[in-house]
Protein backbone atom coordinates (compact mmCIF):
# COMPACT_ATOMS: atom_id res chain seq x y z
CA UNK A 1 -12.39 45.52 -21.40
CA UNK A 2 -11.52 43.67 -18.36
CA UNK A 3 -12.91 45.26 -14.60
CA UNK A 4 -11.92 45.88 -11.41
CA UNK A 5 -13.13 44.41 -8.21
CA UNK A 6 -13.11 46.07 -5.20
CA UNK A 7 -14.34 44.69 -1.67
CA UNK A 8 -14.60 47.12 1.25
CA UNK A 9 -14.93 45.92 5.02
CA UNK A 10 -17.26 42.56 3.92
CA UNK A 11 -19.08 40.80 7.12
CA UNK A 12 -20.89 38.26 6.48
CA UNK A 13 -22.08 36.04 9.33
CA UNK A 14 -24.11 32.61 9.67
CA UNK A 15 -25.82 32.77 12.95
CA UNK A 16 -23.61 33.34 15.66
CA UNK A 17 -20.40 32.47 13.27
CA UNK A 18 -18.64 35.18 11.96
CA UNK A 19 -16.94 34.24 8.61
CA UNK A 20 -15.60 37.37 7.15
CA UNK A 21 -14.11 39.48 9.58
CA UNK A 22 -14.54 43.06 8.07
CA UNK A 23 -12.77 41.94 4.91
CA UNK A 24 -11.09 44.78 2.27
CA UNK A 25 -9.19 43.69 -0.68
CA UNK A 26 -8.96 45.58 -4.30
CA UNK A 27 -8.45 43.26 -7.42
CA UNK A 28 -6.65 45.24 -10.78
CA UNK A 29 -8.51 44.72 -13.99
CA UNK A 30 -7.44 41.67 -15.71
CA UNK A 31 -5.93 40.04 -12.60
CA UNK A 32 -5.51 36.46 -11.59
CA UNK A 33 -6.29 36.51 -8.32
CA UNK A 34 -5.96 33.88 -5.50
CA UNK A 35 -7.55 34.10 -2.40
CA UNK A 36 -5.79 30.96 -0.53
CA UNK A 37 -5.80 29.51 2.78
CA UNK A 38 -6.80 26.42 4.88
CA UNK A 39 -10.36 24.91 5.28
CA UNK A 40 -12.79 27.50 7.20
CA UNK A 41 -11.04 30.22 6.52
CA UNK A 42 -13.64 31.93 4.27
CA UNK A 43 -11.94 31.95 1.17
CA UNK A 44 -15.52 30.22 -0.75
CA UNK A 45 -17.51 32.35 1.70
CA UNK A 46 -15.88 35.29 0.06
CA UNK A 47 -15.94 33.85 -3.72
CA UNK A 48 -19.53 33.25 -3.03
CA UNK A 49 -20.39 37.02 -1.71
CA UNK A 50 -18.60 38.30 -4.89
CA UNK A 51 -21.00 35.91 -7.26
CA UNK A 52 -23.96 36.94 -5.26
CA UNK A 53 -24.99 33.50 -3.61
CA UNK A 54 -24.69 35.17 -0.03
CA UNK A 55 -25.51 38.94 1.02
CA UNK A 56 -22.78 40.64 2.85
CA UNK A 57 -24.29 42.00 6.61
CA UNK A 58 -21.87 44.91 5.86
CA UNK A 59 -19.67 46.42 3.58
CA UNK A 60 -19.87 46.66 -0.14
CA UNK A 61 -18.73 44.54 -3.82
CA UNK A 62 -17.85 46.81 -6.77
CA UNK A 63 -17.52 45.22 -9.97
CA UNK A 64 -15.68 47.76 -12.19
CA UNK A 65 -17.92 51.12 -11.41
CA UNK A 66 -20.97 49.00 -10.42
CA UNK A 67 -21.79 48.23 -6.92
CA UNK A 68 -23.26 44.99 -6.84
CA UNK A 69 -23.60 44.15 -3.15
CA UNK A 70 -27.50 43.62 -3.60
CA UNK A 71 -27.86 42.13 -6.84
CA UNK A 72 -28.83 38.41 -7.84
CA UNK A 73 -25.95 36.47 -9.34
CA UNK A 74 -27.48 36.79 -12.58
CA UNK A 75 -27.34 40.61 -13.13
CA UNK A 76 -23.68 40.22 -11.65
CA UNK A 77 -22.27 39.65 -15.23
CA UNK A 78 -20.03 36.95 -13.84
CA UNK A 79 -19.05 33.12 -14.35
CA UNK A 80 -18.91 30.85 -12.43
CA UNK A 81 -16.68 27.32 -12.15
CA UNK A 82 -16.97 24.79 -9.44
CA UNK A 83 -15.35 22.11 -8.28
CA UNK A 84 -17.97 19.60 -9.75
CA UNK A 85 -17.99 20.22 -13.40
CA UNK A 86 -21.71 20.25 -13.66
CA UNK A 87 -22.30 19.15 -17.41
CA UNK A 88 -25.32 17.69 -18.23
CA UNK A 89 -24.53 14.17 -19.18
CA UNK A 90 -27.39 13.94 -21.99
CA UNK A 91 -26.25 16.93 -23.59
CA UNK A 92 -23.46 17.26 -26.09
CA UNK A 93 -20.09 19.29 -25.36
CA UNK A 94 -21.72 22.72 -27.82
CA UNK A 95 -24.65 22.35 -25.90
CA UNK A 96 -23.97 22.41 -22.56
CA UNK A 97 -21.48 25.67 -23.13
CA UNK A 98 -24.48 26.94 -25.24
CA UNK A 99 -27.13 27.22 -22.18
CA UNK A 100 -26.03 30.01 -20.53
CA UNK A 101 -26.67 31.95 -23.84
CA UNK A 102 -30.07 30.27 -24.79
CA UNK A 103 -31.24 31.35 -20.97
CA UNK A 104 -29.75 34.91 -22.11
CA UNK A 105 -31.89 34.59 -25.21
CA UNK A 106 -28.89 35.75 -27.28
CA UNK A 107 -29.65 34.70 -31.15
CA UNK A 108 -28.98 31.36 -32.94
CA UNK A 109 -26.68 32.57 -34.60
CA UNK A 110 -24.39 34.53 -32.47
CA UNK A 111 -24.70 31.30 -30.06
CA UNK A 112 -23.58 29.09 -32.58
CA UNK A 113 -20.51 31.10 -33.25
CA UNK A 114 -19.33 31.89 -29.36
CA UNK A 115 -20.15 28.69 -28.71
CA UNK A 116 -17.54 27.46 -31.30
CA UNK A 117 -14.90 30.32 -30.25
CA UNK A 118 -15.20 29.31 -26.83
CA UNK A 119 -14.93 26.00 -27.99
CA UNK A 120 -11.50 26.70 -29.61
CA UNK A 121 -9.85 28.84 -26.94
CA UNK A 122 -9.92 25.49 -24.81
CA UNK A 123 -8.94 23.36 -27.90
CA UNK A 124 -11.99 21.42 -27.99
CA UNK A 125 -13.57 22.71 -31.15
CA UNK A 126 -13.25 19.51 -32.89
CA UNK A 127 -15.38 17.52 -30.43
CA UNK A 128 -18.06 19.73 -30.05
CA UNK A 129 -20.74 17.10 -30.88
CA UNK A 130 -19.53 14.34 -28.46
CA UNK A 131 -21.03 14.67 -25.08
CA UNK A 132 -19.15 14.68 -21.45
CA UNK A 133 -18.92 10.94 -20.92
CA UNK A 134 -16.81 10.75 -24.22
CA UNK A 135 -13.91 12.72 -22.25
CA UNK A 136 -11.70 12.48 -20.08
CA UNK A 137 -11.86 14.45 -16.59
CA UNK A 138 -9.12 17.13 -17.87
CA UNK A 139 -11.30 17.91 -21.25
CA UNK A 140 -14.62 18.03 -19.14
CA UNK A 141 -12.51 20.52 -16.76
CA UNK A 142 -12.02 22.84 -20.23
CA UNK A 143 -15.91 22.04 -20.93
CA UNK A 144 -16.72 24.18 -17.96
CA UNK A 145 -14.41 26.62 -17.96
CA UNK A 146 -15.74 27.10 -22.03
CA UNK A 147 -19.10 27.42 -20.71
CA UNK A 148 -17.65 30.09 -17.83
CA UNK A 149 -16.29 32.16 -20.92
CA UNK A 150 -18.75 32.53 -23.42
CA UNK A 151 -21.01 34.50 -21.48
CA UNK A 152 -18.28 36.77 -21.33
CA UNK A 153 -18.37 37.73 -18.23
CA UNK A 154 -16.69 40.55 -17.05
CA UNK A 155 -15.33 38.45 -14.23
CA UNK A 156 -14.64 34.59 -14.15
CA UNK A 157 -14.57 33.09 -10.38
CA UNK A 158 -13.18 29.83 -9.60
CA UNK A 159 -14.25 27.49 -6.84
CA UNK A 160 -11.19 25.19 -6.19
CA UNK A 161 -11.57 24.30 -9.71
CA UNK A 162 -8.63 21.75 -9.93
CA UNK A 163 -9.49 19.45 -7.05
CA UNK A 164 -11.14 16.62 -9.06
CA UNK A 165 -8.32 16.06 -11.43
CA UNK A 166 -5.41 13.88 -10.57
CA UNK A 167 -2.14 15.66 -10.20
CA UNK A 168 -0.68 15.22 -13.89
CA UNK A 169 -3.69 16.43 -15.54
CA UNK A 170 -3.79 19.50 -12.34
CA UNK A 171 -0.28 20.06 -13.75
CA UNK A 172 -1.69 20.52 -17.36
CA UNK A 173 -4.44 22.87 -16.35
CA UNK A 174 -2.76 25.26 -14.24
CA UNK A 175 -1.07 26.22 -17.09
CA UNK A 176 -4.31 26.33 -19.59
CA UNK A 177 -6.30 28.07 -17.25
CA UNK A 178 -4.07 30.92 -16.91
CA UNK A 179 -3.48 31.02 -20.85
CA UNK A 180 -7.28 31.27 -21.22
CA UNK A 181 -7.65 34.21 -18.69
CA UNK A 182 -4.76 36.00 -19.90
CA UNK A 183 -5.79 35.48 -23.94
CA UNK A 184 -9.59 36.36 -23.08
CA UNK A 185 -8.41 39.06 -20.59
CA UNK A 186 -10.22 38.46 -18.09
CA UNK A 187 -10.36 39.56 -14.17
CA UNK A 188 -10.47 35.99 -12.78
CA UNK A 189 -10.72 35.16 -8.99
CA UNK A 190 -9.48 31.68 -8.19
CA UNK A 191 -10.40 29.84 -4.33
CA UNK A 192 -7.40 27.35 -3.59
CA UNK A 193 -6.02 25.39 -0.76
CA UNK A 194 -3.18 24.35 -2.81
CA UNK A 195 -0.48 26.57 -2.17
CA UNK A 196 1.90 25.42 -5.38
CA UNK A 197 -1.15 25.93 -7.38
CA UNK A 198 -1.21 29.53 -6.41
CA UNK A 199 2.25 30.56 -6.60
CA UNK A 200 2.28 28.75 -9.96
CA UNK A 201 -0.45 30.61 -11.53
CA UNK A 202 -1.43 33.75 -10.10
CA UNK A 203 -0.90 37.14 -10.24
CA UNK A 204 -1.56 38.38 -6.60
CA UNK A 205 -2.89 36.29 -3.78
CA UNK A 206 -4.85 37.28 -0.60
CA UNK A 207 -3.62 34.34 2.42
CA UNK A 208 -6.84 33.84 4.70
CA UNK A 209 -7.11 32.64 8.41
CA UNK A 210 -10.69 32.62 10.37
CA UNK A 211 -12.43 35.25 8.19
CA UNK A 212 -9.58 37.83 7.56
CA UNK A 213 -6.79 38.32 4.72
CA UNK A 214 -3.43 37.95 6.64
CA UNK A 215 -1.34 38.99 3.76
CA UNK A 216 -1.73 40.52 0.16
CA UNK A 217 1.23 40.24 -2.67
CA UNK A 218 2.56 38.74 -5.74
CA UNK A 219 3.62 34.68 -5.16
CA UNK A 220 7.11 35.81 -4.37
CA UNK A 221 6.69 38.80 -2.08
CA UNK A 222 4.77 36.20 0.47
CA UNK A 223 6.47 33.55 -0.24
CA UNK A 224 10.19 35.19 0.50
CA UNK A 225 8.67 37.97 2.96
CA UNK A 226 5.32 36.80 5.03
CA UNK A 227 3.90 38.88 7.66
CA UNK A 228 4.02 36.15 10.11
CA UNK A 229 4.53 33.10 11.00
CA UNK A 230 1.23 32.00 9.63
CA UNK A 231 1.74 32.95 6.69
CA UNK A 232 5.91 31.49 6.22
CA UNK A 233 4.31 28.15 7.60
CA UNK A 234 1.09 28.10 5.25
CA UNK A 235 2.93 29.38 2.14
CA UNK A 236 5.57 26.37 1.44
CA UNK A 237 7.97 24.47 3.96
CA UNK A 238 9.59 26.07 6.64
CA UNK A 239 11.88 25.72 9.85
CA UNK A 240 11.00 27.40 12.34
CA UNK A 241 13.07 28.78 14.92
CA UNK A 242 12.00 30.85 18.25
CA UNK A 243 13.93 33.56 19.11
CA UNK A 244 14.81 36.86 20.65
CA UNK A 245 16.15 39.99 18.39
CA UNK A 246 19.67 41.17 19.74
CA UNK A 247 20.17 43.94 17.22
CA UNK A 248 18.01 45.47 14.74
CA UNK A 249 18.76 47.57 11.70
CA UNK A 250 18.28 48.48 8.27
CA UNK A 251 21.28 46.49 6.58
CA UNK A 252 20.80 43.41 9.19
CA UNK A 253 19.06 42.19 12.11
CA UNK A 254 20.52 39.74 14.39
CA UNK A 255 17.91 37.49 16.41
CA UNK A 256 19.43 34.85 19.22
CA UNK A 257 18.09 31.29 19.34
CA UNK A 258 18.94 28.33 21.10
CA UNK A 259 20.66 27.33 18.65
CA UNK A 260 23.02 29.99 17.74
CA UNK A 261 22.30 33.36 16.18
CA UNK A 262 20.86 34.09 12.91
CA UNK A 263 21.45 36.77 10.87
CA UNK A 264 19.08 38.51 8.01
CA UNK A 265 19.63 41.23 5.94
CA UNK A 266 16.39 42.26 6.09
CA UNK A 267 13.08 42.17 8.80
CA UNK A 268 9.72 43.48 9.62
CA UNK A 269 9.87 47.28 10.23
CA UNK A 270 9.78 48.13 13.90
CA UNK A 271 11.06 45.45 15.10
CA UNK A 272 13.59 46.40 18.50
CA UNK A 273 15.90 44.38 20.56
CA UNK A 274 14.39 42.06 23.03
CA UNK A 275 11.28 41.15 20.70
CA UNK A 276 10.15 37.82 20.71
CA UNK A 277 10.29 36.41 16.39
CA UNK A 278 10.43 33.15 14.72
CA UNK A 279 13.62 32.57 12.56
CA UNK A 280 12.04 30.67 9.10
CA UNK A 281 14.21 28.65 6.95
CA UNK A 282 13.45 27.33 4.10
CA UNK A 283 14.78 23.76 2.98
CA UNK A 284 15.93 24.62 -0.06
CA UNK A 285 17.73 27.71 1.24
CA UNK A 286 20.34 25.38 3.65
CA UNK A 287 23.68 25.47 1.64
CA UNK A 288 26.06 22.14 2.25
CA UNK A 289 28.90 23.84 0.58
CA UNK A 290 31.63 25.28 2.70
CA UNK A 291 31.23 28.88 3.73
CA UNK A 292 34.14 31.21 4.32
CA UNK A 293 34.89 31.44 7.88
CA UNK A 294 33.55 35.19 8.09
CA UNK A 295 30.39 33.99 6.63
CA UNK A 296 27.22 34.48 9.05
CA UNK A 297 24.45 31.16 9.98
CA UNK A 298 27.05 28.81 10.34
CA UNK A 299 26.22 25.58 12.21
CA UNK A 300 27.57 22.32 12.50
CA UNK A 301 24.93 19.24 13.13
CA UNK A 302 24.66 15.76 11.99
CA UNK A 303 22.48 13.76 9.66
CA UNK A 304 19.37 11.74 11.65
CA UNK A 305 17.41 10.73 8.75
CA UNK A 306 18.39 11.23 4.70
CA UNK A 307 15.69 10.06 2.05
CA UNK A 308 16.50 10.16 -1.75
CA UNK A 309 14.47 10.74 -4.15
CA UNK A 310 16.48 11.25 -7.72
CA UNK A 311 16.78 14.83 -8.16
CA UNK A 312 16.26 15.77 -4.57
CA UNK A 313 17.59 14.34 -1.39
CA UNK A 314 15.61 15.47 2.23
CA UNK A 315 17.74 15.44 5.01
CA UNK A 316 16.47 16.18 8.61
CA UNK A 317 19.84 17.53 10.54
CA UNK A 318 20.17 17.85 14.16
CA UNK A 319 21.71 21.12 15.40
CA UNK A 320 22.84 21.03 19.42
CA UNK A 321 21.16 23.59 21.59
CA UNK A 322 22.28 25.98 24.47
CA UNK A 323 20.37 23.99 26.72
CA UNK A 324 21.23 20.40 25.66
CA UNK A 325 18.64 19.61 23.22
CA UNK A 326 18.32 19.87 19.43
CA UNK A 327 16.54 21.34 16.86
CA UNK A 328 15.63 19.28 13.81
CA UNK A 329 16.24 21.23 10.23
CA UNK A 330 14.98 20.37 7.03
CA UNK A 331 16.82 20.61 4.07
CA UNK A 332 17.11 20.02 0.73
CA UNK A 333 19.95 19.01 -1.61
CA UNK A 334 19.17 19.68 -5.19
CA UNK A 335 20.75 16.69 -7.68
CA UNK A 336 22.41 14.92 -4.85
CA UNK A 337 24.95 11.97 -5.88
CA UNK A 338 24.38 9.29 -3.78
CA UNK A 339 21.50 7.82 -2.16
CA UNK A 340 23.80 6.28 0.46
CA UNK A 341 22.38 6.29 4.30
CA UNK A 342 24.06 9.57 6.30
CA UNK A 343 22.67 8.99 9.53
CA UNK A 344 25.27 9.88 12.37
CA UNK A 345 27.21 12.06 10.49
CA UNK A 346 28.67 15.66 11.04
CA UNK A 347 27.75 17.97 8.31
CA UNK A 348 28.21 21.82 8.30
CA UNK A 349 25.41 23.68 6.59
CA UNK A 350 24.88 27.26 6.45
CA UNK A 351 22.17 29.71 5.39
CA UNK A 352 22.75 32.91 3.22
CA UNK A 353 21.53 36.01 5.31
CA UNK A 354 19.20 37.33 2.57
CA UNK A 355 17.16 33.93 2.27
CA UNK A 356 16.98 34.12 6.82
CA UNK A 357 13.30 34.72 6.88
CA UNK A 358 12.46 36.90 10.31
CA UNK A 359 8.59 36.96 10.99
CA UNK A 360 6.73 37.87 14.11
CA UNK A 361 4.90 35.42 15.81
């Protein structure tokens, strides 16, 4: 039966560096999890506190109904993947996933045959003789996570496990990895940096910024409504547009910019006229058909720079401001049908209200 894992107000500190910031987050049994963010933000730092490889200052780890804040990795009843695969090259494919059993000093027997089921959940059973040198870096990637999963933990973590591969084989195991949680059932906790990884693969996902979880939520509640700008710029592209709220409601809120006004069906609660926001747009949310003349987030601009790319084109438009300068949009045409060079000329573009992204700053 798959576990729970629940972290409540985690410090953890190395000297005078504070890299968990009185952390809290609560993980549902059989979850995929993400905890995501840039480099230093204590995403590891936290993966590592859950496995048991550093001791919280404060705060406590529950594993299911266990709290395991003290205890050494090994009586955590975890497993663990890292970036570096870690086989042992003189050992063959069934015996490397067979160690963490033999140091368990779990019967011949019963290794031989969840060594072979782990085997075949990462459809590798037939080369279970060959050793790691024989495979390619994809099929030593399932080697490890095999090993991860015949302990059978009651949670698998995840250390930026993808990094190593190039992107078509990343591609491929995205996909297997969450096939092999979701078949085994497992409560997995994945570290990433990638942000398409995560909103690919996971469940929920916890954004990080120096030592504390910004936001919490499924890939498409941060992705379509961050908390702030931090997270709208970290989670995918965005434009970003300062600005001042002229009216806020509950059906629309209307925030002046330089370059015109936006309006958004929906916005942070409490936000008030005269606030200071950001306006985020994403590039695939600018439309280049023509919008009826009542239609809201109209603009007219021109092209400065088009680059095609088959199925996509990127534009960067220019958009006059009150002031006499311009702000530079991103956008993105889906199945464009020319690759011809646009630069100089008007284009009107226009965004839908409920894809006008409002965040505070």
């Amino acid at each position: 039966m798959p576990v729970g894992v629940t972290i409540e107000n985690v410090v953890k500190r190395f000297g005078a560096f504070v890299a968990l910031k009185d952390v809290s987050v609560s993980i549902a049994p059989g979850e995929l999890f993400f905890l995501l963010g840039p480099s230093g933000c204590g995403k590891t730092t936290l993966l590592r506190c859950i496995a048991g490889f550093h001791t919280p200052e404060s705060g406590s780890i529950r594993i299911g109904a266990r709290d395991v804040t003290a205890l050494p990795p090994h009586k955590r009843d975890t497993g663990m993947m890292f970036q570096s695969y870690a086989l042992w090259p003189h050992l063959t494919l069934a015996e490397n996933v067979a160690f963490g059993l033999e140091m368990r000093k779990v019967p011949k027997p019963e290794i031989q045959r969840r060594v072979m089921e782990a085997l075949d959940r990462v459809h590798l059973a037939d080369r279970a003789k060959v050793k790691p040198n024989q495979l390619s870096g994809g099929q030593q990637q399932r080697v490890a996570l095999a090993r991860s999963l015949v302990i059978e933990p009651q949670c698998l973590l995840l250390d930026e496990p993808l990094s190593n591969l190039d992107a078509k084989l990343r591609l491929e195991m995205r996909t297997e990895i969450r096939r092999i949680c979701k078949q085994a059932g497992l409560t997995a906790i994945y570290v990433t940096h990638d942000q398409k990884e995560a909103l690919s693969v996971a469940d929920r996902l916890a954004v990080m910024r120096d030592g504390i979880i910004e936001q919490v939520g499924t890939p498409e509640e941060v992705y379509r409504s961050p908390r702030n700008s931090f997270v709208a710029g970290f989670i995918g592209e965005g434009n970003f547009i300062g600005g001042v709220v002229k009216a806020a409601g509950a059906a629309q809120t209307v925030v002046e910019t330089p370059c015109g006004a936006f309006t958004a069906s929906h916005a942070p609660e409490g936000l008030a006229a005269g606030d200071a926001v950001d306006v985020c747009i994403r590039p695939e949310a600018v439309r280049f058909d023509r919008a009826g003349e009542s239609q809201p987030n109209r603009f007219q601009g021109s092209y400065t720079e088009s680059v095609y790319l088959g199925e996509v084109a990127q534009h960067l438009i220019a958009l006059p401001e009150s002031g006499g300068g311009v702000c530079a949009v991103k956008a993105f045409e889906l199945n464009p049908l020319a690759g011809r060079d646009r630069a100089g000329e008007r284009v009107e573009i226009w965004i839908p209200q409920e894809h006008v992204i409002v965040v505070r700053r």
